[in-house]
C-alpha atoms as a PDB file:
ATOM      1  CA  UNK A   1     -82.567 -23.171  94.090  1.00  0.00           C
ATOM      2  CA  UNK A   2     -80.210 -20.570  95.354  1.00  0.00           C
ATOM      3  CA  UNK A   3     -79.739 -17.708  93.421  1.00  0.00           C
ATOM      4  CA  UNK A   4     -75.961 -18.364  92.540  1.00  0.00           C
ATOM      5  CA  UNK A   5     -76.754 -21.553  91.531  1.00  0.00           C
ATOM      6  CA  UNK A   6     -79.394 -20.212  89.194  1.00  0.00           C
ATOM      7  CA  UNK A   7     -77.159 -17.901  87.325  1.00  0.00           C
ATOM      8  CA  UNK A   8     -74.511 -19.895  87.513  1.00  0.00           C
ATOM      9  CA  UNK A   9     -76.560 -22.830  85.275  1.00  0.00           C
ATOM     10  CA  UNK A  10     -77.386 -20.532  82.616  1.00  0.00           C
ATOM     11  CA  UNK A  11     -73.950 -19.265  81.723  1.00  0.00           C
ATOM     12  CA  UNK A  12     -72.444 -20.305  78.470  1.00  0.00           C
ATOM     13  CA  UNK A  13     -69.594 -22.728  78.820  1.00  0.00           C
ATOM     14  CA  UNK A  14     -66.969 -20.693  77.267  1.00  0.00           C
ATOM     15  CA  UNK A  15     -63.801 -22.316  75.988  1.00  0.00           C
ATOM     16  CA  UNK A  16     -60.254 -20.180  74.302  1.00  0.00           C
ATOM     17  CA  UNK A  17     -57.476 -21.555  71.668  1.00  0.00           C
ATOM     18  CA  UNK A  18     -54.892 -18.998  69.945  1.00  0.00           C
ATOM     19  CA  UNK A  19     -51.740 -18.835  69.964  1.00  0.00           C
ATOM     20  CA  UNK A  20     -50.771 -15.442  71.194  1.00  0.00           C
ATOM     21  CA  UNK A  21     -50.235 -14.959  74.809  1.00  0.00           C
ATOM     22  CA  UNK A  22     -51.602 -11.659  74.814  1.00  0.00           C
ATOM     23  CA  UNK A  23     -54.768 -12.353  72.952  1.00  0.00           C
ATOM     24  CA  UNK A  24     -55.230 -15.159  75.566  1.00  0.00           C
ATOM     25  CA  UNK A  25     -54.859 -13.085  77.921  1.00  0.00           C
ATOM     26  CA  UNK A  26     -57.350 -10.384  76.801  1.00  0.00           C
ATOM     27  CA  UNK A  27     -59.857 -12.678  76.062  1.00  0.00           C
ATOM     28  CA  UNK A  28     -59.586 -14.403  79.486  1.00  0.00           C
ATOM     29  CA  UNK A  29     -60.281 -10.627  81.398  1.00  0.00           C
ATOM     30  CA  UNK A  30     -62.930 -10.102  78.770  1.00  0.00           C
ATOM     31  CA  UNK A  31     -65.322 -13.104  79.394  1.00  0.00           C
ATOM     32  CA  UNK A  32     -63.971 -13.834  83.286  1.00  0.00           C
ATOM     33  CA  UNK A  33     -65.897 -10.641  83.762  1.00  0.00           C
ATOM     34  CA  UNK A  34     -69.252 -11.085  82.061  1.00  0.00           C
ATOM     35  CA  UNK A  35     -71.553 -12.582  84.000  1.00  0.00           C
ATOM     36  CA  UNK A  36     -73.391 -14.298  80.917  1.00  0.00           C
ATOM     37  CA  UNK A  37     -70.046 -16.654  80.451  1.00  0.00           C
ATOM     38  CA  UNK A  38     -68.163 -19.132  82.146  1.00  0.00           C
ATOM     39  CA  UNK A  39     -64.775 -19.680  80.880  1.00  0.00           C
ATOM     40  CA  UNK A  40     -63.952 -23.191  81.555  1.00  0.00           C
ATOM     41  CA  UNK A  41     -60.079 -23.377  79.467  1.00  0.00           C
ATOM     42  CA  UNK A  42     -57.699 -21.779  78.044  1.00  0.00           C
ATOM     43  CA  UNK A  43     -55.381 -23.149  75.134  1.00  0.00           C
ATOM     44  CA  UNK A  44     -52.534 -22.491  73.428  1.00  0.00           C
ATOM     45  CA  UNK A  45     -53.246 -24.886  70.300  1.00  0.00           C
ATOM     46  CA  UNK A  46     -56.175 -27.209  69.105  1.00  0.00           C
ATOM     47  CA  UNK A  47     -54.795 -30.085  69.932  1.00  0.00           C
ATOM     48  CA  UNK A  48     -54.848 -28.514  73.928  1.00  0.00           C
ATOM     49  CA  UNK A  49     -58.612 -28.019  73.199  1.00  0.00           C
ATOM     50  CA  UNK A  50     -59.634 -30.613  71.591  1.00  0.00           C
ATOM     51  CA  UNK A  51     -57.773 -32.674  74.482  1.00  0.00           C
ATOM     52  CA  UNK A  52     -59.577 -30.672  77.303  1.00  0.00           C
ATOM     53  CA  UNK A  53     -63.206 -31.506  76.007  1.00  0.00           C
ATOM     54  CA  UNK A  54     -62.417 -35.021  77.304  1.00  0.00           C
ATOM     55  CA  UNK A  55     -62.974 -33.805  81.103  1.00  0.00           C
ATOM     56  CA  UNK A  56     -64.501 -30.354  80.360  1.00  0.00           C
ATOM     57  CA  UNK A  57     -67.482 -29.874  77.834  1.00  0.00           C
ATOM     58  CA  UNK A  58     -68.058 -26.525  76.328  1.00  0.00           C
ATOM     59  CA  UNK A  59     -70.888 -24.942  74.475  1.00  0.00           C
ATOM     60  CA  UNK A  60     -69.225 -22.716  72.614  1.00  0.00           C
ATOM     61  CA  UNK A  61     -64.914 -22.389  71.583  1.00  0.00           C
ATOM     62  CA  UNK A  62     -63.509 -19.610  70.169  1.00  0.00           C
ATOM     63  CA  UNK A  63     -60.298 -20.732  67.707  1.00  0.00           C
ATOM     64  CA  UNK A  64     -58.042 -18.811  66.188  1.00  0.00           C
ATOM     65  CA  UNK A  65     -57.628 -19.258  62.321  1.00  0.00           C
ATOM     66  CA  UNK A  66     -53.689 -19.541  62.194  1.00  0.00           C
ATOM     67  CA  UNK A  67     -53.243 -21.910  64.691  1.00  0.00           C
ATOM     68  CA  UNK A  68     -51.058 -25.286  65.193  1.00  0.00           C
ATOM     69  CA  UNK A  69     -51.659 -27.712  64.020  1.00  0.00           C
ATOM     70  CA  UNK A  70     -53.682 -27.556  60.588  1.00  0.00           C
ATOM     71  CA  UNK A  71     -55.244 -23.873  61.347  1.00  0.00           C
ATOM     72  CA  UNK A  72     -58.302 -23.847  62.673  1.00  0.00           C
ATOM     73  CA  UNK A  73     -59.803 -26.129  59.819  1.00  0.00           C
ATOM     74  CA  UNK A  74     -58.146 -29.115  61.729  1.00  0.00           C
ATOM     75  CA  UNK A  75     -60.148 -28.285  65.352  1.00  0.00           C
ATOM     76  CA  UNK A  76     -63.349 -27.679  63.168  1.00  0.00           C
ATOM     77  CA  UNK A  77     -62.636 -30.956  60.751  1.00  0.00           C
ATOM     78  CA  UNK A  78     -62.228 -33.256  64.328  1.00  0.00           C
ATOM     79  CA  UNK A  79     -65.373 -32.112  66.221  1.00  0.00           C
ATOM     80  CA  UNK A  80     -67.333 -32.969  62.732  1.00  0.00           C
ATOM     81  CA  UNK A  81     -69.970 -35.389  64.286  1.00  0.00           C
ATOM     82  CA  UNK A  82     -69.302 -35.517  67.367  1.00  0.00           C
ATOM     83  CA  UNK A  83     -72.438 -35.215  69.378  1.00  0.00           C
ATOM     84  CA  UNK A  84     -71.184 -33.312  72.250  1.00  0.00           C
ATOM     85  CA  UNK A  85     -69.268 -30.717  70.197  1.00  0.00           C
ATOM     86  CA  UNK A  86     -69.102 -26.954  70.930  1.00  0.00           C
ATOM     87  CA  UNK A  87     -70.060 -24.904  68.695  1.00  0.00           C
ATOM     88  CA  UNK A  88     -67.100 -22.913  67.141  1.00  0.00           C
ATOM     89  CA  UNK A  89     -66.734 -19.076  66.679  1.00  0.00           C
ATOM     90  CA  UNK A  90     -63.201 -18.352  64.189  1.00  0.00           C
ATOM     91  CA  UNK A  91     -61.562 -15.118  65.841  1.00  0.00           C
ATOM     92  CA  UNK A  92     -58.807 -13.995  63.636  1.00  0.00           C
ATOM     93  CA  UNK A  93     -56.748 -11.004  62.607  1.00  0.00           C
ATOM     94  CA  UNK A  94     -56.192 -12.564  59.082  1.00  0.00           C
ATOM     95  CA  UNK A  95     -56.659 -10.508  56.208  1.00  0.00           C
ATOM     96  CA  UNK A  96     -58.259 -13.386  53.801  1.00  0.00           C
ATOM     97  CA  UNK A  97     -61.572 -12.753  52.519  1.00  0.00           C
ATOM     98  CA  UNK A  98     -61.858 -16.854  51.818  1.00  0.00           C
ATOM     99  CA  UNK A  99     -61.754 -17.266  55.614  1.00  0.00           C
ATOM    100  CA  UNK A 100     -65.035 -16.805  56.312  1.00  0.00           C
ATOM    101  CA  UNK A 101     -65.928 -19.145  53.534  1.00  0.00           C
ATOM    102  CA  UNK A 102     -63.668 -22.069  54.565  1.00  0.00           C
ATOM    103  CA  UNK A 103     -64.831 -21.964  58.414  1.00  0.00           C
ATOM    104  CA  UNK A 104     -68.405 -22.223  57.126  1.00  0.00           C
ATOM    105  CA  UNK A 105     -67.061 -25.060  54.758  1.00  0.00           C
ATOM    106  CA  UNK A 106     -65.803 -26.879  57.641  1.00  0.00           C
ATOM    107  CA  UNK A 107     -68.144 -26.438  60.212  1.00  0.00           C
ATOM    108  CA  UNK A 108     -67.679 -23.076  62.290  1.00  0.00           C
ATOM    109  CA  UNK A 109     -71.202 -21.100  63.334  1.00  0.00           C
ATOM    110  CA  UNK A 110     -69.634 -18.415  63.309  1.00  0.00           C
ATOM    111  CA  UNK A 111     -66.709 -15.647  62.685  1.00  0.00           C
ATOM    112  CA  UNK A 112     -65.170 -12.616  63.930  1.00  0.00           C
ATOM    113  CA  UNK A 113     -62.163 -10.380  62.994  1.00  0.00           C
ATOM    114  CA  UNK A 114     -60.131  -9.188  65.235  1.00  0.00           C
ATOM    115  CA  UNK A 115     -60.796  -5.793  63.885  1.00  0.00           C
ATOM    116  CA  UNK A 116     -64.463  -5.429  65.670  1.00  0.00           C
ATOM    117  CA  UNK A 117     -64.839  -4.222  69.146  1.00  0.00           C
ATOM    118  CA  UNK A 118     -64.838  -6.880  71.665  1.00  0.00           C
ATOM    119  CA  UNK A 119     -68.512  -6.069  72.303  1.00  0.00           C
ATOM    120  CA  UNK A 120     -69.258  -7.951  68.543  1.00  0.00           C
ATOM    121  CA  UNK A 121     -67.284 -11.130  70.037  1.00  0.00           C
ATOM    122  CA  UNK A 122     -68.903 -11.202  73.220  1.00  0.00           C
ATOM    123  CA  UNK A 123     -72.727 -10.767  71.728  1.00  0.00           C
ATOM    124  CA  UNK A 124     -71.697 -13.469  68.841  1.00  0.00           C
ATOM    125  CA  UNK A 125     -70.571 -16.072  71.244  1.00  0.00           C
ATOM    126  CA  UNK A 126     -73.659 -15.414  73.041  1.00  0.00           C
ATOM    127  CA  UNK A 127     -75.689 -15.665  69.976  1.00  0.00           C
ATOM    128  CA  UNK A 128     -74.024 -18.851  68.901  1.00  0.00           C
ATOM    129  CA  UNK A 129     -75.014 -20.516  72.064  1.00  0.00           C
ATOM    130  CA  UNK A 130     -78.781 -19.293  71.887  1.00  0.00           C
ATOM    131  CA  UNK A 131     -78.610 -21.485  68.511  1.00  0.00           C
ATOM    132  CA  UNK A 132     -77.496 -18.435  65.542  1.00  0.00           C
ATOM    133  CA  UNK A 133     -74.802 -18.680  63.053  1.00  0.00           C
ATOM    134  CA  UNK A 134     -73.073 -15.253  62.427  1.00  0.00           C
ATOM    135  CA  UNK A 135     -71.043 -14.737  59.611  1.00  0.00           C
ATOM    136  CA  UNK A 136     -70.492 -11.802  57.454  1.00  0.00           C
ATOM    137  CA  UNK A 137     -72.096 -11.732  53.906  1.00  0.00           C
ATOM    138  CA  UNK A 138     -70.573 -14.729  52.236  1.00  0.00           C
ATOM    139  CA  UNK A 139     -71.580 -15.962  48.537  1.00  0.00           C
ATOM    140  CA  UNK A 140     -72.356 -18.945  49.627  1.00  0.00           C
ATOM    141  CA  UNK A 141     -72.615 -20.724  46.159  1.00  0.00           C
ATOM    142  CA  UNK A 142     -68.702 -20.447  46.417  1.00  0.00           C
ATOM    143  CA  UNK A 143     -69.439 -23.272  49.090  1.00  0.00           C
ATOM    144  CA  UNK A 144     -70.065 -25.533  46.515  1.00  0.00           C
ATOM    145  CA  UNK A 145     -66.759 -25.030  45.382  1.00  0.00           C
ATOM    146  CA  UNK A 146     -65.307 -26.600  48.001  1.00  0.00           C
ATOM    147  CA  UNK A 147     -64.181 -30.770  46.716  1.00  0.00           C
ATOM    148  CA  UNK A 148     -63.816 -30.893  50.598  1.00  0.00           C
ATOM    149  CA  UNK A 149     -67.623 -31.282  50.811  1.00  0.00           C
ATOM    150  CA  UNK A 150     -67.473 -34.872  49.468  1.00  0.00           C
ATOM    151  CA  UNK A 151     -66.229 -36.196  52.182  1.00  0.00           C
ATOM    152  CA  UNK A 152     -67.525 -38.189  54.668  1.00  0.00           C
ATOM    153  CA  UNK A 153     -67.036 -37.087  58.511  1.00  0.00           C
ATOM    154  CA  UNK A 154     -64.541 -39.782  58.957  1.00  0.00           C
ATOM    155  CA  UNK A 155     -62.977 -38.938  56.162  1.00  0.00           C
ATOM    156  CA  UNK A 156     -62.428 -35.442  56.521  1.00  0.00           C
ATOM    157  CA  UNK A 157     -60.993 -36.396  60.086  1.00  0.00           C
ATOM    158  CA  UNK A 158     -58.366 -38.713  58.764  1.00  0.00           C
ATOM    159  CA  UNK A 159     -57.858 -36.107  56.320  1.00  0.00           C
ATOM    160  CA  UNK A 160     -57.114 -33.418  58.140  1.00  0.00           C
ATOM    161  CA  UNK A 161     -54.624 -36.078  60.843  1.00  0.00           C
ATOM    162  CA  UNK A 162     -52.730 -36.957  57.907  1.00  0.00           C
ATOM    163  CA  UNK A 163     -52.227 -32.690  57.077  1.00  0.00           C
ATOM    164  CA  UNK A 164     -50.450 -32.317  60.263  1.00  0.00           C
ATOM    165  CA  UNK A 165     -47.970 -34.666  59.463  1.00  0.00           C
ATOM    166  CA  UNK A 166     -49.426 -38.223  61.482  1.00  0.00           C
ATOM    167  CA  UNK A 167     -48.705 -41.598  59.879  1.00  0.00           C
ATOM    168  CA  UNK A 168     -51.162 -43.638  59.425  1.00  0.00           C
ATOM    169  CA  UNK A 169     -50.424 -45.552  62.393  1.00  0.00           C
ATOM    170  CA  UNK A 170     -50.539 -42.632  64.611  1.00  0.00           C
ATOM    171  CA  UNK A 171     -53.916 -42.146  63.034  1.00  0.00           C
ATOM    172  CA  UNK A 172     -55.307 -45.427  63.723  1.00  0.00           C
ATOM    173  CA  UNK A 173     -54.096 -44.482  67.317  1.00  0.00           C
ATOM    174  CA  UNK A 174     -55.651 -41.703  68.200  1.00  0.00           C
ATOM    175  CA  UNK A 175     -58.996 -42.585  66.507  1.00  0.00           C
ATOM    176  CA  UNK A 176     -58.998 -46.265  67.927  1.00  0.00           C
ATOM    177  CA  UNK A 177     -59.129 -47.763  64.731  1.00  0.00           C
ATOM    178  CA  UNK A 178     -56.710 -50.673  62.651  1.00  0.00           C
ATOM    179  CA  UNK A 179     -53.952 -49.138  59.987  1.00  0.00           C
ATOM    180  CA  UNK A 180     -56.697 -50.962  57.479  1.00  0.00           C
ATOM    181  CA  UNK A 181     -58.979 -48.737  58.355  1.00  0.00           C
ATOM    182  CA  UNK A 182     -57.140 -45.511  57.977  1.00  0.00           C
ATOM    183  CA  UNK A 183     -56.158 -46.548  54.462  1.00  0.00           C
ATOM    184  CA  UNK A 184     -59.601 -47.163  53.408  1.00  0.00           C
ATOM    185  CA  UNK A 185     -60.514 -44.125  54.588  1.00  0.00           C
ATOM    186  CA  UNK A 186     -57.734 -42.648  52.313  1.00  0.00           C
ATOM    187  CA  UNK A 187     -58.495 -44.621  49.355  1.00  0.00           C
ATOM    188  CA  UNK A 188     -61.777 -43.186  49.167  1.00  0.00           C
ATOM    189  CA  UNK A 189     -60.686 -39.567  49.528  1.00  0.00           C
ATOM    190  CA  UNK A 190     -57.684 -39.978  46.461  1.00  0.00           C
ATOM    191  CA  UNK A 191     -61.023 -41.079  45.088  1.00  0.00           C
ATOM    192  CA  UNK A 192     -63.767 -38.400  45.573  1.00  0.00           C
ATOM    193  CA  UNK A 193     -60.853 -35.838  45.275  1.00  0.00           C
ATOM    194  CA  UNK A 194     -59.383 -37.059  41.779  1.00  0.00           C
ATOM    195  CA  UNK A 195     -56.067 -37.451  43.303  1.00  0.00           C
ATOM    196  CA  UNK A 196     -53.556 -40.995  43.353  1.00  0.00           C
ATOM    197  CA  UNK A 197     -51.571 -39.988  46.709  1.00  0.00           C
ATOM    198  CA  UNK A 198     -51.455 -38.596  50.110  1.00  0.00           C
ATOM    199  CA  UNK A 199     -49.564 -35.679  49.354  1.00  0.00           C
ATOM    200  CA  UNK A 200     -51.911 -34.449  46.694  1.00  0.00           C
ATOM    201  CA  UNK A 201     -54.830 -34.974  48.475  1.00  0.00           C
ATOM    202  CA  UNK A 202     -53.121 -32.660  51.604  1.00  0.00           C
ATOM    203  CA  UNK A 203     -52.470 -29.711  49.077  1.00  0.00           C
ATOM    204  CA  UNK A 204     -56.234 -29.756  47.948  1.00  0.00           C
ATOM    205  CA  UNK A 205     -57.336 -30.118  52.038  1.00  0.00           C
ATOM    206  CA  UNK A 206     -54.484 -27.228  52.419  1.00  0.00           C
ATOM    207  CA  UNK A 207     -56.341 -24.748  50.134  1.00  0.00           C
ATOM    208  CA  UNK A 208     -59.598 -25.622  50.718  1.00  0.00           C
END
């Protein structure tokens, strides 16, 4: 096998979503040239990335935490059991300690502030794909704390749709599934949260 074709196998399938232009385009520059990386897309949103893993799979995406739509919960919350799902890394200039807590919560293997030097980003991502979580020191018994973690996959999907606004038709949609459905799913989350509606149940999903 050509040489090329040998390094080129071995790279790490890199995928971007934030929504600043000028992050995007420093983190585009930063991984186009390292050789360990191959940045395969570029998006503005999570709905952008989540649509481009249709035609382009990635093993490993780097999110933003304030991002449309539902932060970066709602990317992490809709690759939830799905088997060919990158592995997430949460880069973010936001000031909350709890971050780090709710992207392990929901899924991420990983997060970065903004504040490190883009060496930290660059060796995480790498680290990520070799198999490695890397978080700063959480208490994770606050995990626990989460109600969120009583959810079923499919729940927490439908979930986090409804947070952005979708009916429940537009859920059944997009997930290929009847209205029905989608309302069972709900039922049982008013349930396992202790809540009686929709909108109570997206405040406790919004916090946690």
């Amino acid at each position: 096998m050509p040489r090329q074709a040998q390094r080129k196998s071995s790279t790490v399938r890199v995928g971007i979503a934030d929504k600043s232009p000028l992050v995007r385009a420093g983190l585009r520059h930063l991984f186009e040239n390292d050789e360990r990386f191959d940045l395969v897309t570029v998006c503005n949103d999570g709905l952008a990335l989540l649509a481009s893993l249709d035609d382009q799979p990635l093993d490993v995406a780097i999110s933003g935490w304030v991002i449309e739509p539902g932060r970066g919960k709602y990317i992490l919350d809709q690759l939830r059991g799905r088997p060919d799902a990158p592995r997430i890394v949460i880069y973010t200039g936001s000031d909350d300690d709890n971050i780090p807590i709710l992207a392990m919560a929901h899924g991420a293997a990983a997060y970065v502030s903004k504040r490190e030097e883009t060496d930290c980003l660059l060796d995480t991502v790498a680290s990520v794909a070799a198999g490695h979580m890397v978080f700063p020191f959480v208490d994770v018994r606050r995990l626990n704390l989460n109600p969120l973690t009583t959810l079923t996959h499919r729940e927490m999907e439908v979930l986090a749709a409804a947070a952005t606004g979708q009916t429940t038709k537009e859920i059944a949609a997009a997930q290929g599934v009847t209205p029905n459905t989608v309302k069972f799913h709900l039922r049982n989350v008013y349930e396992k949260l202790g809540v009686s509606n929709r909108s109570q149940a997206i405040a406790i999903y919004l916090k946690s």
